[in-house]
C-alpha atoms as a PDB file:
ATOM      1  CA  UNK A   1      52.169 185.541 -96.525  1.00  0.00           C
ATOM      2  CA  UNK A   2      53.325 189.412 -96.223  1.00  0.00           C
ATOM      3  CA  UNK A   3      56.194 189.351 -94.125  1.00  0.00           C
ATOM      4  CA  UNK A   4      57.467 193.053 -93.481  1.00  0.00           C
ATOM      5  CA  UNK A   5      61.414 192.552 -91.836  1.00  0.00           C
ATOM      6  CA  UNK A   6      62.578 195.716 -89.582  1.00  0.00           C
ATOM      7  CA  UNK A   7      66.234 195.732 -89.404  1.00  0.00           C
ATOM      8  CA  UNK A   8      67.305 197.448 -86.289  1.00  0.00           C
ATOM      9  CA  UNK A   9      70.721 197.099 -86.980  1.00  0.00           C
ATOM     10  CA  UNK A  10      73.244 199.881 -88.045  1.00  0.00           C
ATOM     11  CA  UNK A  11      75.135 197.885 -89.946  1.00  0.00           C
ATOM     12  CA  UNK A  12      72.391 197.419 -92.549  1.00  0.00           C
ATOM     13  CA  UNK A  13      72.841 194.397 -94.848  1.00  0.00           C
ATOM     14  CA  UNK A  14      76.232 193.429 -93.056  1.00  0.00           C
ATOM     15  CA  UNK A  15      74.324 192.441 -89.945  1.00  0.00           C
ATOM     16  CA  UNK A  16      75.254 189.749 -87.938  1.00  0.00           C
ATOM     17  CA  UNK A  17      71.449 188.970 -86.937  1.00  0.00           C
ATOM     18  CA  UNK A  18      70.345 189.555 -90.210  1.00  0.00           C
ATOM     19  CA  UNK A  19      72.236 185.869 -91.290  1.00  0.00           C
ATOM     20  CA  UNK A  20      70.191 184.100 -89.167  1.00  0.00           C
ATOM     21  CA  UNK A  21      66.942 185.932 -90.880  1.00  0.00           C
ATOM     22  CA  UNK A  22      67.717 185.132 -94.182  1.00  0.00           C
ATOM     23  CA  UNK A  23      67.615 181.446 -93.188  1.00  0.00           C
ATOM     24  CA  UNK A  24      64.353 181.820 -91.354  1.00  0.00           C
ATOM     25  CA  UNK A  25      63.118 183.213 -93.957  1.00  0.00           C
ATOM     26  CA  UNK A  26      64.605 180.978 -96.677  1.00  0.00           C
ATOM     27  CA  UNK A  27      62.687 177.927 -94.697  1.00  0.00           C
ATOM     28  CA  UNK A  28      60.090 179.581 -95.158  1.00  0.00           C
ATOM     29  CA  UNK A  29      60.281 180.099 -98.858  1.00  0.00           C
ATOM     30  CA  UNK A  30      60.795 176.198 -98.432  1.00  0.00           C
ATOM     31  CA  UNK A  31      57.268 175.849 -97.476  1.00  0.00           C
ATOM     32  CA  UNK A  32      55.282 178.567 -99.571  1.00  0.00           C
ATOM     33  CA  UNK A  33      55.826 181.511-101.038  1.00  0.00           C
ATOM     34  CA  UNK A  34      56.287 184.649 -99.079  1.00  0.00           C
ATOM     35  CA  UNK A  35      56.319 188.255-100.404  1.00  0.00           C
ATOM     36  CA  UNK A  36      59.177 189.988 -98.040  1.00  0.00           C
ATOM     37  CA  UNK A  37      60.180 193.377 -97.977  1.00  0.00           C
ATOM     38  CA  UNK A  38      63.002 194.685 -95.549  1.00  0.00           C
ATOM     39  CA  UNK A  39      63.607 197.995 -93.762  1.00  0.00           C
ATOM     40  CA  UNK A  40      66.499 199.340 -92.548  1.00  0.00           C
ATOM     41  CA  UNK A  41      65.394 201.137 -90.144  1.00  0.00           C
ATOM     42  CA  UNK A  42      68.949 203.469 -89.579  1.00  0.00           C
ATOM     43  CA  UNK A  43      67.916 204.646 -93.006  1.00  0.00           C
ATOM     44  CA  UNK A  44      64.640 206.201 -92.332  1.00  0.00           C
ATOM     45  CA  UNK A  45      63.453 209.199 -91.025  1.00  0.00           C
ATOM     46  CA  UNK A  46      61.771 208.645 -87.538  1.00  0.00           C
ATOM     47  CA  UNK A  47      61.611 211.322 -84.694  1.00  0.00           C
ATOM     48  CA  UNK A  48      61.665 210.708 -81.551  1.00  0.00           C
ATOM     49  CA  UNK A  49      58.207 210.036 -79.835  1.00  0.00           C
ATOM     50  CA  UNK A  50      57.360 213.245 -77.151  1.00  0.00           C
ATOM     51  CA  UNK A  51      54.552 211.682 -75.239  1.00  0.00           C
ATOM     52  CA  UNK A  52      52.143 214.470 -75.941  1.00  0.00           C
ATOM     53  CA  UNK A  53      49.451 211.593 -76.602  1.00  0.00           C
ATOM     54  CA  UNK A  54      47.794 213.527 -79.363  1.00  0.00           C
ATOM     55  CA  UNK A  55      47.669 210.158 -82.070  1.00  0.00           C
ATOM     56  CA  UNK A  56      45.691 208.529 -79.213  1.00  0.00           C
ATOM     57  CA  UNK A  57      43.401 211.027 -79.604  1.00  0.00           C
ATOM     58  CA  UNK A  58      43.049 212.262 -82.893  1.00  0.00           C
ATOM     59  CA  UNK A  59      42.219 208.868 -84.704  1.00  0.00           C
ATOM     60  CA  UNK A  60      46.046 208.096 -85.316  1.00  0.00           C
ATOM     61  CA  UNK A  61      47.978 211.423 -86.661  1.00  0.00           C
ATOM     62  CA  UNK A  62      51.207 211.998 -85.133  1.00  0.00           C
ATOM     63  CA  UNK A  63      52.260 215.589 -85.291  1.00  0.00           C
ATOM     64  CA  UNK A  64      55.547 214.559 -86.880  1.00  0.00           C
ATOM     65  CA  UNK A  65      55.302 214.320 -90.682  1.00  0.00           C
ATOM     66  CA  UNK A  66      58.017 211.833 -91.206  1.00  0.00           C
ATOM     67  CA  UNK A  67      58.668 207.894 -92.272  1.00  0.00           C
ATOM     68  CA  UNK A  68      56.881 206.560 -89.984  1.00  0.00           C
ATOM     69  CA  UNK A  69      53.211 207.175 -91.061  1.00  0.00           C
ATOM     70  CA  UNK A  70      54.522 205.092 -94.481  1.00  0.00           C
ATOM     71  CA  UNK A  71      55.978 202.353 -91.732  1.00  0.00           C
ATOM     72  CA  UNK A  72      52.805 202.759 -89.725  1.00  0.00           C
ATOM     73  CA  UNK A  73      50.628 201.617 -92.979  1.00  0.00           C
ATOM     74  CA  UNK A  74      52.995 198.633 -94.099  1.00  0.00           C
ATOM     75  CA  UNK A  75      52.877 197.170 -90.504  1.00  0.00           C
ATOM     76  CA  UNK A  76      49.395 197.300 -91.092  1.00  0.00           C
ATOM     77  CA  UNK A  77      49.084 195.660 -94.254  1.00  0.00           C
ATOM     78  CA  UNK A  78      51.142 192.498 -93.585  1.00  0.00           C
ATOM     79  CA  UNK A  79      50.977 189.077 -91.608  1.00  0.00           C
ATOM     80  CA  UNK A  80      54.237 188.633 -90.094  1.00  0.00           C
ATOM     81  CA  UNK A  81      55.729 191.358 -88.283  1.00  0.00           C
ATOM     82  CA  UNK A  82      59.885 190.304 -88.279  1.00  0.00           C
ATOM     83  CA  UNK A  83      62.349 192.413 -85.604  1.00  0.00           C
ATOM     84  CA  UNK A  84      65.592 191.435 -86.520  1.00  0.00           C
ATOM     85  CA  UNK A  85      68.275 192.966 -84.338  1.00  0.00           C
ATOM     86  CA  UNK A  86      71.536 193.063 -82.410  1.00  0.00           C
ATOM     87  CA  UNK A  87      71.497 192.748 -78.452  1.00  0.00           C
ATOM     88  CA  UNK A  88      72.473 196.554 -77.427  1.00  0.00           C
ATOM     89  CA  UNK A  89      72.912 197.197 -73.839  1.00  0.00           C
ATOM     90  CA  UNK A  90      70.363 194.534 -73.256  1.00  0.00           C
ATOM     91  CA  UNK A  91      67.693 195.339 -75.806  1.00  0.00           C
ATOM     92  CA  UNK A  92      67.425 197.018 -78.967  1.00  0.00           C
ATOM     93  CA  UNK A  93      69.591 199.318 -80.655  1.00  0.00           C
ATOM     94  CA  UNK A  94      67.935 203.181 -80.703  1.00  0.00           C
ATOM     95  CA  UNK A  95      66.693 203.740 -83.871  1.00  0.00           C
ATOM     96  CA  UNK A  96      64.728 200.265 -83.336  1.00  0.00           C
ATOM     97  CA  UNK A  97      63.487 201.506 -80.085  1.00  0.00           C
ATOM     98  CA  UNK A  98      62.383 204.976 -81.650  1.00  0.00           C
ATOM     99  CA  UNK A  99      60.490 203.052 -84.212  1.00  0.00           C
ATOM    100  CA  UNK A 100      58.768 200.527 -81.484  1.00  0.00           C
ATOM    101  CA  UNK A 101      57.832 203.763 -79.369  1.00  0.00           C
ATOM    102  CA  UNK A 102      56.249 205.656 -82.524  1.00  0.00           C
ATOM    103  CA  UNK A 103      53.758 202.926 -83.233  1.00  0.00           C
ATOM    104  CA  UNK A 104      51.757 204.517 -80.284  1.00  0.00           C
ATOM    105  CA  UNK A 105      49.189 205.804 -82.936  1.00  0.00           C
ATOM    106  CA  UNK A 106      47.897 202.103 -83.304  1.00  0.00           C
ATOM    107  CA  UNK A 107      46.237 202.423 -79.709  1.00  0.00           C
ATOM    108  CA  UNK A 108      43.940 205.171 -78.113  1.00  0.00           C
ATOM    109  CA  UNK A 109      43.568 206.595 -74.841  1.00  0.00           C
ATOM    110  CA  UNK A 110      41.504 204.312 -73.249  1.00  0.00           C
ATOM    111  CA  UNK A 111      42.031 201.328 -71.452  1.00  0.00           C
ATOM    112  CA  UNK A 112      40.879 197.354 -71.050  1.00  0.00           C
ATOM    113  CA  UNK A 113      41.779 194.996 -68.646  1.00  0.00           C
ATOM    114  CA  UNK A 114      42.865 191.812 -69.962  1.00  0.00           C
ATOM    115  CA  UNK A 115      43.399 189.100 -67.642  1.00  0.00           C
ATOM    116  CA  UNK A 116      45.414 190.850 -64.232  1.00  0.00           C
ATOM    117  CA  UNK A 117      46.806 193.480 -66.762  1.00  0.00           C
ATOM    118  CA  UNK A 118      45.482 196.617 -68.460  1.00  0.00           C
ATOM    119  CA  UNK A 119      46.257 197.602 -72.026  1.00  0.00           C
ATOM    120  CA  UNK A 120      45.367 200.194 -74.600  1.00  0.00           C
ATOM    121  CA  UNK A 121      42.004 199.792 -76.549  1.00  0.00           C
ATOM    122  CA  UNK A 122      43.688 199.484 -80.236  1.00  0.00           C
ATOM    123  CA  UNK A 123      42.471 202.719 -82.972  1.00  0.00           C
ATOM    124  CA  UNK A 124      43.353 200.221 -85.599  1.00  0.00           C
ATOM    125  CA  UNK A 125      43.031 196.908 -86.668  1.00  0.00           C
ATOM    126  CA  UNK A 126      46.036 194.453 -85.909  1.00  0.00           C
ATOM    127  CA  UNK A 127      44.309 191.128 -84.390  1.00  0.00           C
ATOM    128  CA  UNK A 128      45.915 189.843 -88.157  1.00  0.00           C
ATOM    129  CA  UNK A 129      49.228 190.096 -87.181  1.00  0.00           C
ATOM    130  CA  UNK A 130      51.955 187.271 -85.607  1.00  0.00           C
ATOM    131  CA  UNK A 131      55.379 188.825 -84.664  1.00  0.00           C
ATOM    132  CA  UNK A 132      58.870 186.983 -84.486  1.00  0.00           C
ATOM    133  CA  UNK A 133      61.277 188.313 -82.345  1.00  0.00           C
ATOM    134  CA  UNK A 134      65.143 187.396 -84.078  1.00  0.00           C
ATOM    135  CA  UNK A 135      67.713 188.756 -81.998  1.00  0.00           C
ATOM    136  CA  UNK A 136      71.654 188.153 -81.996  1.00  0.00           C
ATOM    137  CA  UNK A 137      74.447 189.025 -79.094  1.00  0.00           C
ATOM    138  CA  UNK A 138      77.815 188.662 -79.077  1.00  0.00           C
ATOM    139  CA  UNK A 139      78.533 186.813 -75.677  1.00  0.00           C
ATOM    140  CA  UNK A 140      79.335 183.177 -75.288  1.00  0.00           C
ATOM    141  CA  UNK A 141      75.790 182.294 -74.278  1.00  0.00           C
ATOM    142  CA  UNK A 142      72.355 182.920 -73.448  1.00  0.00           C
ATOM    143  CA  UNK A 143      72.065 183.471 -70.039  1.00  0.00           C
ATOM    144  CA  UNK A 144      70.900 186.543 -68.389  1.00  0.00           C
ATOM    145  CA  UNK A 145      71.428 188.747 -71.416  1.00  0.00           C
ATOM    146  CA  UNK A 146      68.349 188.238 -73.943  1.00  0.00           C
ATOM    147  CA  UNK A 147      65.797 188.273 -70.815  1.00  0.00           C
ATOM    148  CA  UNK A 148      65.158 192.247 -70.754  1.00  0.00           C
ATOM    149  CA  UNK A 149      64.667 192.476 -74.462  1.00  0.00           C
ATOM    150  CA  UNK A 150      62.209 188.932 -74.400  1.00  0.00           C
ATOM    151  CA  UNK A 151      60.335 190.218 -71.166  1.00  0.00           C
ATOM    152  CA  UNK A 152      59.455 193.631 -73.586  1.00  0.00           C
ATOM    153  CA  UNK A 153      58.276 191.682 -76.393  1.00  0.00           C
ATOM    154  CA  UNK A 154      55.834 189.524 -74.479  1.00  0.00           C
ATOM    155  CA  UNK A 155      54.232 192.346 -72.914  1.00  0.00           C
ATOM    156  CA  UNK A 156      53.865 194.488 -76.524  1.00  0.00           C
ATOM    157  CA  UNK A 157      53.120 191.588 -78.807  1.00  0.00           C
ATOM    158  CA  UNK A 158      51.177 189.163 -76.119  1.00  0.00           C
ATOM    159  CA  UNK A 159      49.863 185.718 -77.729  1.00  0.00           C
ATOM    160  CA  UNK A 160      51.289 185.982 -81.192  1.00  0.00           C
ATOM    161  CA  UNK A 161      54.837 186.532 -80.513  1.00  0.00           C
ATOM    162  CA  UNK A 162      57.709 183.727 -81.614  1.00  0.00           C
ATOM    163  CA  UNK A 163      61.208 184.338 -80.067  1.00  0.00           C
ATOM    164  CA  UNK A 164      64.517 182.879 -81.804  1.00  0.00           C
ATOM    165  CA  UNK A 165      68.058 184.397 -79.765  1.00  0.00           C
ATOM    166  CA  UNK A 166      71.133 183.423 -80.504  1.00  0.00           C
ATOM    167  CA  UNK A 167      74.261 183.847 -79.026  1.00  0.00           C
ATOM    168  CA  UNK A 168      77.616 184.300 -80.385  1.00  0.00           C
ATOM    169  CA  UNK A 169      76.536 186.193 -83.660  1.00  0.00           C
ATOM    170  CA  UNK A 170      79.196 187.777 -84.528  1.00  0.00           C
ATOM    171  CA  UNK A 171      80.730 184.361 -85.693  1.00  0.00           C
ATOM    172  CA  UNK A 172      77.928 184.466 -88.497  1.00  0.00           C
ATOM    173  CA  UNK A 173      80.204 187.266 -90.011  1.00  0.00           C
ATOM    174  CA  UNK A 174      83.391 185.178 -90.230  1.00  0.00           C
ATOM    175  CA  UNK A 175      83.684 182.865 -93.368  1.00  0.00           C
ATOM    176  CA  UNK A 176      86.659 180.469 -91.077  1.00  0.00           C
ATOM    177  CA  UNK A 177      83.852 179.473 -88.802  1.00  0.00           C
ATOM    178  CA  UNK A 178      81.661 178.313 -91.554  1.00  0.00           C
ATOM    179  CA  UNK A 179      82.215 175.198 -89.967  1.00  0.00           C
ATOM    180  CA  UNK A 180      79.675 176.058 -86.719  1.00  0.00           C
ATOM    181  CA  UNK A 181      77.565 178.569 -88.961  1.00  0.00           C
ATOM    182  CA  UNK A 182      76.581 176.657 -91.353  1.00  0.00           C
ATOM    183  CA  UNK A 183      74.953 173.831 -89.378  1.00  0.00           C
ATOM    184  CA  UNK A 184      73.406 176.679 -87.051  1.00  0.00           C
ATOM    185  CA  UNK A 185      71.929 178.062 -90.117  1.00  0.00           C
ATOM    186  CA  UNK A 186      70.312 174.866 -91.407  1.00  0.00           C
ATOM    187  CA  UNK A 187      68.543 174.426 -87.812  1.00  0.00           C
ATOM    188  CA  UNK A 188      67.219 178.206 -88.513  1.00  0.00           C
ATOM    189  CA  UNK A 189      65.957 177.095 -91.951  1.00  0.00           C
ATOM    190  CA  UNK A 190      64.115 174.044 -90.066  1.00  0.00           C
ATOM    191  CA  UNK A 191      62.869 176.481 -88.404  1.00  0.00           C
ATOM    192  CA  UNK A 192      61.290 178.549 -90.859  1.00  0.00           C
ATOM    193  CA  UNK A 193      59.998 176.071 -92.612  1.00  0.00           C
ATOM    194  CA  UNK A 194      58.459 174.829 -89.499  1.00  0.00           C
ATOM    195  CA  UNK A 195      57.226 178.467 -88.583  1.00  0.00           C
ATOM    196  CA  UNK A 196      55.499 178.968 -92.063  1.00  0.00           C
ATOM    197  CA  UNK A 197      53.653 175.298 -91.874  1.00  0.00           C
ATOM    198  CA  UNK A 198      52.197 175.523 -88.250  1.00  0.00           C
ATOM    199  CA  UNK A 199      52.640 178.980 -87.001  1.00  0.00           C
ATOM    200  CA  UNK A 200      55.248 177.398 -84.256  1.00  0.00           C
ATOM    201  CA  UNK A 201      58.682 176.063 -83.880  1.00  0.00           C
ATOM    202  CA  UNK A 202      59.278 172.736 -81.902  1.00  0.00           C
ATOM    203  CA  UNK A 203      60.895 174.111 -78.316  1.00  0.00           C
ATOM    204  CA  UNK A 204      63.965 171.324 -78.350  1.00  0.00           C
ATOM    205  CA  UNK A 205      64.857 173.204 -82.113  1.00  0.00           C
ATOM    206  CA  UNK A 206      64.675 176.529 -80.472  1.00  0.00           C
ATOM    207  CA  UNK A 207      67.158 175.851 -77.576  1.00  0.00           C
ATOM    208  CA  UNK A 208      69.066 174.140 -80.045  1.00  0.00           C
ATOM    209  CA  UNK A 209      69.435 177.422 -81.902  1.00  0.00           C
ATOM    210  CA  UNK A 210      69.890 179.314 -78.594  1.00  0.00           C
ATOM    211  CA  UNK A 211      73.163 176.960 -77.675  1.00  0.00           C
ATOM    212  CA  UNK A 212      76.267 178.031 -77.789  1.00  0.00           C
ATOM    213  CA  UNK A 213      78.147 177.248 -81.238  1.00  0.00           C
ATOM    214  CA  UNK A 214      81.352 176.351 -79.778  1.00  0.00           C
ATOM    215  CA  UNK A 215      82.510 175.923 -76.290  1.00  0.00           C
ATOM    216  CA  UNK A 216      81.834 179.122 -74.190  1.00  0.00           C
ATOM    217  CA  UNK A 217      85.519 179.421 -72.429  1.00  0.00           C
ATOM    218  CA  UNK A 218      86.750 179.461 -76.208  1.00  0.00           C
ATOM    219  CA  UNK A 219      84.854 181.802 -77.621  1.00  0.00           C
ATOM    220  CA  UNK A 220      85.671 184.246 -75.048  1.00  0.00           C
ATOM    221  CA  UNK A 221      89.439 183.610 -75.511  1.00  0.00           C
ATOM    222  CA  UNK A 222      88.720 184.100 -79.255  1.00  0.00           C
ATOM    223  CA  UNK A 223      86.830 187.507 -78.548  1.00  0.00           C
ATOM    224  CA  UNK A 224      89.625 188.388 -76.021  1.00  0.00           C
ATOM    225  CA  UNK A 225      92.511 187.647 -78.548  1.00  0.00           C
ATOM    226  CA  UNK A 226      91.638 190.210 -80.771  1.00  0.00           C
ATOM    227  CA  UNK A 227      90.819 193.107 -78.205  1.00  0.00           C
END
């Protein structure tokens, strides 16, 4: 499988998301080979999208000349569409977001109602793809926090998306809670390894991954004692 990774976070290699996908995708590895390639997306060059529509109606060509037409054509040529990112404000960080918005040239003007909903009439060809959504925040748990950024996701990516969130992140970062990590880690390998054997991960395993680590009231007296 060609699995194309788009780091949204600043921090690059250091991320705290990025720990838990480089277990996914070491479970996966487990199961089968996988040819991966990463982007940081902070280090590329991608305007900002100005709505004037003309890639919906020129076959595709935005009128920026920039990193995204090269993004735009290794989207296209892979099978597993990773975002991998930090919770920011309740969704993804900017540079993320610019990217997301620039992938406009993908769909045309015109429209098709599927189900009760409308959506673009694609200019290319993308019915290949699965996406996984792997996002990281750094409060105690999961409640009312991920729900903006999930709700997005299942209306862009609809029927092919996976979603793994996981609170308390920033612990992944600290080798003295190994401890927690580690064990959160190996469930996230499970659950690559389940992902790249049956294109799904078993719901208990998933809200396993989404629990809290350690006891909510502590972490937030950790968090607190070094404010």
């Amino acid at each position: 499988m060609k699995i194309l990774v788009l780091n949204g976070s600043p921090k690059r290699e250091r991320s705290d998301t990025l720990h838990i996908t480089r277990a996914f995708l070491e479970g996966m590895r487990a199961a089968a080979p996988q040819e991966v390639r990463t982007i940081h997306v902070i280090d590329r060059q991608i305007e900002y999208c100005t709505g004037c529509f003309a890639c919906m109606r020129n076959g595709g060509t935005c009128i920026h000349d920039d990193d995204m037409r090269e993004i735009l054509e290794e989207i296209l040529s892979s099978d597993l569409l990773i975002w991998s990112f930090p919770l920011y404000c309740y969704g993804m960080p900017a540079p993320l977001k610019a990217l997301l918005d620039r992938t406009l040239p993908l769909s045309s003007m015109a429209m098709q109602k599927t189900g009760d909903r409308y959506e673009h009439v694609g200019q290319a060809d993308f019915s290949h793809l699965s996406y996984l959504m792997i996002c990281g925040c750094g409060f105690p748990n999961s409640r009312h926090n991920f729900e903006p950024a999930v709700a997005q996701f299942k209306l862009c990516f609809p029927g092919s998306l996976t979603v793994l969130t996981v609170p308390e992140s920033p612990m992944f970062n600290a080798p003295e809670a190994a401890v927690v990590t580690e064990p959160r880690l190996a469930m996230v390998k499970q659950a690559g390894e389940q992902y790249a054997r049956t294109g799904e991960i078993d719901g208990a395993l998933l809200a396993e991954i989404g629990s809290p680590m350690i006891p909510e009231e502590q972490y937030a007296a950790i968090v607190n004692s070094t404010v």
